[in-house]
N, C-alpha and C. Protein backbone atom coordinates (compact mmCIF):
# COMPACT_ATOMS: atom_id res chain seq x y z
N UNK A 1 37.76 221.70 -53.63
CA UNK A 1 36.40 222.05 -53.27
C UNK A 1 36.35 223.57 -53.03
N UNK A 2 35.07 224.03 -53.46
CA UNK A 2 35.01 225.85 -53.14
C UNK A 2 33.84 226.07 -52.42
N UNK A 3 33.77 226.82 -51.95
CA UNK A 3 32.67 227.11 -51.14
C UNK A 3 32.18 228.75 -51.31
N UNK A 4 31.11 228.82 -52.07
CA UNK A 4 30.92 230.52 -52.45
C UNK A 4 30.12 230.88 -51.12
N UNK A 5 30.31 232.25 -50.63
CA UNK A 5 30.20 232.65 -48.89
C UNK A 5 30.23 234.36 -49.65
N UNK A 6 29.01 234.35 -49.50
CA UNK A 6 28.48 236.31 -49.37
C UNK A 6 29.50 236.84 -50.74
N UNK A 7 29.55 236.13 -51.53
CA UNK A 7 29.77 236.62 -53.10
C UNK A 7 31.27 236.11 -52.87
N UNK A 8 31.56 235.55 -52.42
CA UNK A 8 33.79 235.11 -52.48
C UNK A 8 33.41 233.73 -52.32
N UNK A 9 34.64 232.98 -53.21
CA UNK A 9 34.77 232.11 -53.11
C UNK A 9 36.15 231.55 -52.26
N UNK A 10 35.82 230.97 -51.20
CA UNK A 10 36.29 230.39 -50.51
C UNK A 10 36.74 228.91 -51.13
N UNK A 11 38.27 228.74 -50.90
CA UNK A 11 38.97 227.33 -51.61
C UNK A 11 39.67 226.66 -50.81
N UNK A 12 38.89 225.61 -50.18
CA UNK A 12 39.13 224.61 -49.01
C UNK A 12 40.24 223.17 -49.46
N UNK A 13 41.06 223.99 -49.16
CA UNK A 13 42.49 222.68 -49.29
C UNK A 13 42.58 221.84 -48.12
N UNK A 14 41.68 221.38 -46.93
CA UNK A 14 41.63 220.96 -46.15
C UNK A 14 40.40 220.53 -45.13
N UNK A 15 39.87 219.42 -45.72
CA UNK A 15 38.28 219.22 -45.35
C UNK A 15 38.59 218.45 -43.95
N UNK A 16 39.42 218.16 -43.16
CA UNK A 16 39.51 217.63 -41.95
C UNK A 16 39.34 217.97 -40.93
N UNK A 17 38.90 218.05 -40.00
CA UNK A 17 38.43 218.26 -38.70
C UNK A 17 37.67 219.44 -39.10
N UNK A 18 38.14 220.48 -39.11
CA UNK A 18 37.63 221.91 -39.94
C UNK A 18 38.10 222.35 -41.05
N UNK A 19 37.26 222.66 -41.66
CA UNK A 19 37.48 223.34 -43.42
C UNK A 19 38.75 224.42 -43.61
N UNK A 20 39.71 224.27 -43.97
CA UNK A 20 40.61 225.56 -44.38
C UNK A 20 41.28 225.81 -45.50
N UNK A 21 40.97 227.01 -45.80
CA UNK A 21 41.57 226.98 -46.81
C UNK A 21 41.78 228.88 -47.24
N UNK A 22 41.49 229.16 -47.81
CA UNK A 22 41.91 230.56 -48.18
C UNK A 22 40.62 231.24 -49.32
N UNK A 23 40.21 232.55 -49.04
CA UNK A 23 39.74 233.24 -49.60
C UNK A 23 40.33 233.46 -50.93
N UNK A 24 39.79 233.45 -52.44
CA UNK A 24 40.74 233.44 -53.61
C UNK A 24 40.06 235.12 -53.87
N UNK A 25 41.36 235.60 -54.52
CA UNK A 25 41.04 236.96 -54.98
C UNK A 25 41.60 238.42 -54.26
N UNK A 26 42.20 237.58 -52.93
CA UNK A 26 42.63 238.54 -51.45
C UNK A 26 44.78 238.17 -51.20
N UNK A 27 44.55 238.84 -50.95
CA UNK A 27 46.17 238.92 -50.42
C UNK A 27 46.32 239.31 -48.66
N UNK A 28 46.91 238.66 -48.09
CA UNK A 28 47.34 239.23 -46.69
C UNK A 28 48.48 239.31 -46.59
N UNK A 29 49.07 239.79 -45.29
CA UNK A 29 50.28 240.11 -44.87
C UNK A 29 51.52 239.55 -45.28
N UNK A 30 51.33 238.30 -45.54
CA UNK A 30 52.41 237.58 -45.81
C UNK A 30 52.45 237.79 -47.12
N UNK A 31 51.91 237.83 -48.25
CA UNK A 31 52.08 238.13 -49.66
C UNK A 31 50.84 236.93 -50.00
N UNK A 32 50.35 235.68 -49.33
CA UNK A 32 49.72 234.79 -49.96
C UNK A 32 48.02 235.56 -49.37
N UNK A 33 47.42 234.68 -50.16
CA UNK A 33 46.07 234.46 -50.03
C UNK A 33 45.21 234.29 -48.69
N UNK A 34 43.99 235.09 -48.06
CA UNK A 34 44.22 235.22 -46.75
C UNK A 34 43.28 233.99 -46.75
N UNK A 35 43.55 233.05 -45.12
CA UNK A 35 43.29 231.97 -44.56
C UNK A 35 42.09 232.13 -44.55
N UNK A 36 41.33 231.20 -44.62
CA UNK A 36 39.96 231.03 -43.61
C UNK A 36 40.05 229.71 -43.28
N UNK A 37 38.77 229.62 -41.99
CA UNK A 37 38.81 228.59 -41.19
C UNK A 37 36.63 228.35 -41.21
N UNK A 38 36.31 227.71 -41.58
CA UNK A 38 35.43 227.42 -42.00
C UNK A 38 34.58 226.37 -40.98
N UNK A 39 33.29 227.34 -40.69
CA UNK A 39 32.54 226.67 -39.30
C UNK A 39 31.62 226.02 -40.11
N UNK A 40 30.31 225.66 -39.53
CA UNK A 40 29.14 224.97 -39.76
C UNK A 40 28.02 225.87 -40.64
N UNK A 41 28.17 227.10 -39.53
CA UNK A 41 27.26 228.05 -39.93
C UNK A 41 27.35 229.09 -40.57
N UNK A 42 27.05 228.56 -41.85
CA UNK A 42 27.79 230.17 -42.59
C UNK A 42 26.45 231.18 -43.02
N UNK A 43 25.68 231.15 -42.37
CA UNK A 43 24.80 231.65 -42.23
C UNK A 43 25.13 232.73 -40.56
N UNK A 44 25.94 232.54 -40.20
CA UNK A 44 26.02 233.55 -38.80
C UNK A 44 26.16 234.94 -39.55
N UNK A 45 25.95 235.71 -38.57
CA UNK A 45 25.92 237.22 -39.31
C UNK A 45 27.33 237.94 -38.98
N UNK A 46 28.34 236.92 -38.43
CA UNK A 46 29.28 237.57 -37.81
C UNK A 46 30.72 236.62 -38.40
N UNK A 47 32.06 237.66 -38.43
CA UNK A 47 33.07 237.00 -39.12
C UNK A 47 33.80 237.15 -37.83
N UNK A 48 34.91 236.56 -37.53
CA UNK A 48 35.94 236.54 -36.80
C UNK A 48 37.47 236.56 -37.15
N UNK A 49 38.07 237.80 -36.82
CA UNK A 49 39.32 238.06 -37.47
C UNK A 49 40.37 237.70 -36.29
N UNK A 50 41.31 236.82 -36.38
CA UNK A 50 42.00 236.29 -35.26
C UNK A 50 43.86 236.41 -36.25
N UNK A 51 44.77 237.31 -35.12
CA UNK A 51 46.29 237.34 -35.35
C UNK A 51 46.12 236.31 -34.67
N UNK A 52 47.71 235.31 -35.99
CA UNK A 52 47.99 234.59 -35.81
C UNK A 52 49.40 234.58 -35.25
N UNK A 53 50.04 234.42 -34.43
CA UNK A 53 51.58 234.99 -33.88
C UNK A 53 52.40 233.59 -33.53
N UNK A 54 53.71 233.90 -33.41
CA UNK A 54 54.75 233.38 -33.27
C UNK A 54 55.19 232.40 -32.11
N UNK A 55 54.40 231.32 -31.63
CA UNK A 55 54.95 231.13 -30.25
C UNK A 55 55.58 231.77 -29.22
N UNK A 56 56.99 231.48 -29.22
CA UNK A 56 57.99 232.05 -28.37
C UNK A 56 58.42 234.01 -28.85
N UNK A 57 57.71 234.29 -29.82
CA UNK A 57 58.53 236.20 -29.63
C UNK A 57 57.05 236.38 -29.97
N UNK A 58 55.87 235.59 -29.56
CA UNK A 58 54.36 236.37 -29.97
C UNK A 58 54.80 237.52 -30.50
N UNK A 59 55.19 237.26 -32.05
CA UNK A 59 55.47 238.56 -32.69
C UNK A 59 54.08 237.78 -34.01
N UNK A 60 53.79 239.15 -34.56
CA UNK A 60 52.52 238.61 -35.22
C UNK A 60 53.38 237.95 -36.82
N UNK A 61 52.05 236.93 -37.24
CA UNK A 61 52.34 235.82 -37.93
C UNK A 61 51.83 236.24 -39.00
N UNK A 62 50.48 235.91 -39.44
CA UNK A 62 49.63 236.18 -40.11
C UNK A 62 47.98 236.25 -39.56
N UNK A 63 47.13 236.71 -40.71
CA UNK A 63 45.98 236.99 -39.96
C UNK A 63 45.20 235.63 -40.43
N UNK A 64 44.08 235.44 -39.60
CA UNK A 64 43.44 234.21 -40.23
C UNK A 64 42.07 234.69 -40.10
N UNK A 65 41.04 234.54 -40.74
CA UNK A 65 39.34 234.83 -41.13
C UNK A 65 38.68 233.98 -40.49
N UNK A 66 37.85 233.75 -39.01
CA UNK A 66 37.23 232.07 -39.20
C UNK A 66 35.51 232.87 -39.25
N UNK A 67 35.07 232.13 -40.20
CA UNK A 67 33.79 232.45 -40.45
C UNK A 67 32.47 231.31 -40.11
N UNK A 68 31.51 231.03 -40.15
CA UNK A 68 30.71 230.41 -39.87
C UNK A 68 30.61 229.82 -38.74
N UNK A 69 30.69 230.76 -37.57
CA UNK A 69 30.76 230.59 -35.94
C UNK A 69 29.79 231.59 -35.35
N UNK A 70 29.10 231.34 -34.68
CA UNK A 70 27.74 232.33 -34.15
C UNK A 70 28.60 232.89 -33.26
N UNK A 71 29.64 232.42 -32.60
CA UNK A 71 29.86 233.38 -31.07
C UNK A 71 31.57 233.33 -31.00
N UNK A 72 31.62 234.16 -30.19
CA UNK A 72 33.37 234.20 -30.03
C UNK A 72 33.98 232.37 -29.25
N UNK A 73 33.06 232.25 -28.82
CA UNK A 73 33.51 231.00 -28.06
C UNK A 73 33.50 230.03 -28.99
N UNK A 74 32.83 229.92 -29.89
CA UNK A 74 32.67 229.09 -30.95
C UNK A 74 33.66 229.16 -32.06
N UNK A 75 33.96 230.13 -31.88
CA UNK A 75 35.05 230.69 -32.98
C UNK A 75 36.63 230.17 -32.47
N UNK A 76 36.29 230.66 -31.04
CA UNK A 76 37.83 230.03 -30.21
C UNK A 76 38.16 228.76 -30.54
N UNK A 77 37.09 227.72 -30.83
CA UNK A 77 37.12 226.37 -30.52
C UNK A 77 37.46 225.53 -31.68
N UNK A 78 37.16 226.48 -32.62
CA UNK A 78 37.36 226.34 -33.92
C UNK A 78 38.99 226.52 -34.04
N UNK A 79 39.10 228.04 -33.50
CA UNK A 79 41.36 227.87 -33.27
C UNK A 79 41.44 226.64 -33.50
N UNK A 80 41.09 226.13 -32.01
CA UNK A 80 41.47 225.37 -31.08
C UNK A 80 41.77 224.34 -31.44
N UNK A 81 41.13 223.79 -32.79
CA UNK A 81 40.82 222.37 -33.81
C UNK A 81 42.20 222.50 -34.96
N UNK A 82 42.61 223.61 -35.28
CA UNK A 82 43.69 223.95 -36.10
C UNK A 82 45.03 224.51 -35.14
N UNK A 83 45.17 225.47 -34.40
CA UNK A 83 46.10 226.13 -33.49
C UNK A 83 45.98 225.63 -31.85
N UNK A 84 47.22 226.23 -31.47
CA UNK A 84 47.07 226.30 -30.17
C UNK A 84 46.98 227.51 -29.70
N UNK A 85 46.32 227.50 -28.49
CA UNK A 85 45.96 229.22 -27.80
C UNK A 85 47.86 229.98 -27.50
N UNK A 86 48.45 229.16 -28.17
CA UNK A 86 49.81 229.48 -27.71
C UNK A 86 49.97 230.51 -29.17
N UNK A 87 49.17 230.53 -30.22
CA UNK A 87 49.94 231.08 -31.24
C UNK A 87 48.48 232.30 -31.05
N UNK A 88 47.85 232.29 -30.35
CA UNK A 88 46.73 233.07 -30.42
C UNK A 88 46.98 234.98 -30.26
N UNK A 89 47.11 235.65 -31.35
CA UNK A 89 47.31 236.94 -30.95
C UNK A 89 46.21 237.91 -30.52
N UNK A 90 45.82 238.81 -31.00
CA UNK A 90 44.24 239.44 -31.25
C UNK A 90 43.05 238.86 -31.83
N UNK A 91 42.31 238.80 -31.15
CA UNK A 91 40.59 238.44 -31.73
C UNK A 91 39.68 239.58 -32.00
N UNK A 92 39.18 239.70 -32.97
CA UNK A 92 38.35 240.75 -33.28
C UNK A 92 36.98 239.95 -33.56
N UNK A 93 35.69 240.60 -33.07
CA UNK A 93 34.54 240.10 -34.25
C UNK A 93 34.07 241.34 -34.70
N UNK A 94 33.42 241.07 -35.95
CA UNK A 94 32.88 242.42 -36.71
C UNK A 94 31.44 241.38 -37.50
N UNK A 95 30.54 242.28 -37.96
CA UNK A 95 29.36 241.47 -38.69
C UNK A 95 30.12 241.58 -39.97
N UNK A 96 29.36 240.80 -40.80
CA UNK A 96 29.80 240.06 -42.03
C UNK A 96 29.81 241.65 -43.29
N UNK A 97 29.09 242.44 -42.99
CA UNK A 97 29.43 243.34 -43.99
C UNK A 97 30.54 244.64 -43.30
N UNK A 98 30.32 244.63 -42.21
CA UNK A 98 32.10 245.20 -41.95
C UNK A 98 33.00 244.38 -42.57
N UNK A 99 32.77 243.62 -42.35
CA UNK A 99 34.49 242.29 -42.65
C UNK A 99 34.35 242.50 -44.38
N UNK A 100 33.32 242.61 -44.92
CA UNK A 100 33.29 242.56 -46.57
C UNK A 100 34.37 244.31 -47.06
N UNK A 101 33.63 245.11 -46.11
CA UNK A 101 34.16 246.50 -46.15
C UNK A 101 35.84 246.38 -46.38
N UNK A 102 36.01 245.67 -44.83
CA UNK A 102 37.60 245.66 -44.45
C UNK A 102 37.98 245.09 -45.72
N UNK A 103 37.49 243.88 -46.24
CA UNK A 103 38.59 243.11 -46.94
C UNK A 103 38.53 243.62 -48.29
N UNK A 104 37.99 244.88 -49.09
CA UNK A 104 37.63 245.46 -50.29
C UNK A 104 38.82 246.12 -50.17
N UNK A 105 38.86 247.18 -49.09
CA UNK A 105 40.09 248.29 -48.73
C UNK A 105 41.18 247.75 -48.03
N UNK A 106 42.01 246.20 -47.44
CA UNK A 106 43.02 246.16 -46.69
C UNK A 106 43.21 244.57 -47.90
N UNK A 107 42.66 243.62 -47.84
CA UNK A 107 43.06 242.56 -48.47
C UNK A 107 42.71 241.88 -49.68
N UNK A 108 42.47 243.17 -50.46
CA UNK A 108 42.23 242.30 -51.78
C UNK A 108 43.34 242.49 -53.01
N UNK A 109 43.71 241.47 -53.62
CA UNK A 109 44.87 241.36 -54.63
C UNK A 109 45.04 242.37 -55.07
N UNK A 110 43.98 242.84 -55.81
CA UNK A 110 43.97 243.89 -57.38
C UNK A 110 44.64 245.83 -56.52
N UNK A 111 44.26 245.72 -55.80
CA UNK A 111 45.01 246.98 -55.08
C UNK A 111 43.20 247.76 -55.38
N UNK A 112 42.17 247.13 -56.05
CA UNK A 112 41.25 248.28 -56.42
C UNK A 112 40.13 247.76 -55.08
N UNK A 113 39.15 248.64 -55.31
CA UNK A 113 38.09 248.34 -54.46
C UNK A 113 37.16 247.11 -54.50
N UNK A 114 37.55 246.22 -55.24
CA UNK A 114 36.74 244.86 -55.55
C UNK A 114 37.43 243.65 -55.37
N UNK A 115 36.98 242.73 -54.89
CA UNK A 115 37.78 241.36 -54.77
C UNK A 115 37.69 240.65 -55.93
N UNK A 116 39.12 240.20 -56.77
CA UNK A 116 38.92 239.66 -58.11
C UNK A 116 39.08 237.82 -57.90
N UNK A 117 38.58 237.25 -58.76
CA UNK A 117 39.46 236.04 -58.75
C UNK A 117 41.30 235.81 -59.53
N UNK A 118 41.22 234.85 -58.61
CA UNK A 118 42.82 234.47 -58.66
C UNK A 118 43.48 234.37 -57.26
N UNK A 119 44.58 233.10 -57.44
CA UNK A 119 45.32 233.39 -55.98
C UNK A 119 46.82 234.16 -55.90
C-alpha cells in the first residue's frame, strides 16, 4: 500500500495498530530508507522528527518521521504504539514545508536537491 503525502510517496509495510513504513526516494542514517510513522491526520500542518536511540548506551539509532499528528502529544502516543519512551531520543516539530526543505538537502537518495523514486 502507498500513501502519496505533500508530493512523496509514502510505502506502508505495516498497516497495524499504526501505519509504518518508509518514505521511498530518501535515505537516512543508517543507509536505508527513512521511517515514517503514519497518523490519522495527514492533513496537520506539522511533521514530527523523533531520534530513535539505543536502550541501554541511548546512543542514537536512527531517525524516524511521524507525520499526521496535530500536536506533540499526539505524536508521542503514536511512539508509544510502535516504541518505548525507553528508545526515545530527541523530538523535534517543524511545519510540513520545513520538513520538505530538510529532507531535499539531508535525506534524499540522489545526493541532488529533489526526492526521486526508488528505495
Amino acid at each position: 500500500m502507498t500513501i502519496k503525502w505533500q508530493g512523496l510517496e509514502i510505502v506502508i509495510e505495516s498497516p497495524v495498530a499504526l501505519r509504518y513504513g518508509y518514505i521511498r526516494g530518501t535515505k537516512g542514517e543508517d543507509g536505508a530508507a527513512l521511517d515514517a510513522l503514519v497518523g490519522k491526520h495527514l492533513d496537520s500542518p506539522f511533521v514530527f522528527i523523533f531520534d530513535k536511540v539505543h536502550r541501554k548506551s541511548k546512543r542514537f539509532d536512527e531517525t524516524k518521521i511521524l507525520i499526521g499528528f496535530y500536536s506533540p502529544k499526539g505524536a508521542l502516543k503514536g511512539w508509544q504504539r510502535k516504541y518505548d519512551l525507553g528508545q526515545l531520543g530527541e523530538m523535534r516539530q517543524c511545519t510540513v514545508k520545513q520538513f520538505l526543505k530538510k529532507l531535499a538537502r539531508k535525506w534524499n537518495r540522489s545526493g541532488t536537491k529533489s526526492v526521486h523514486p526508488g528505495r
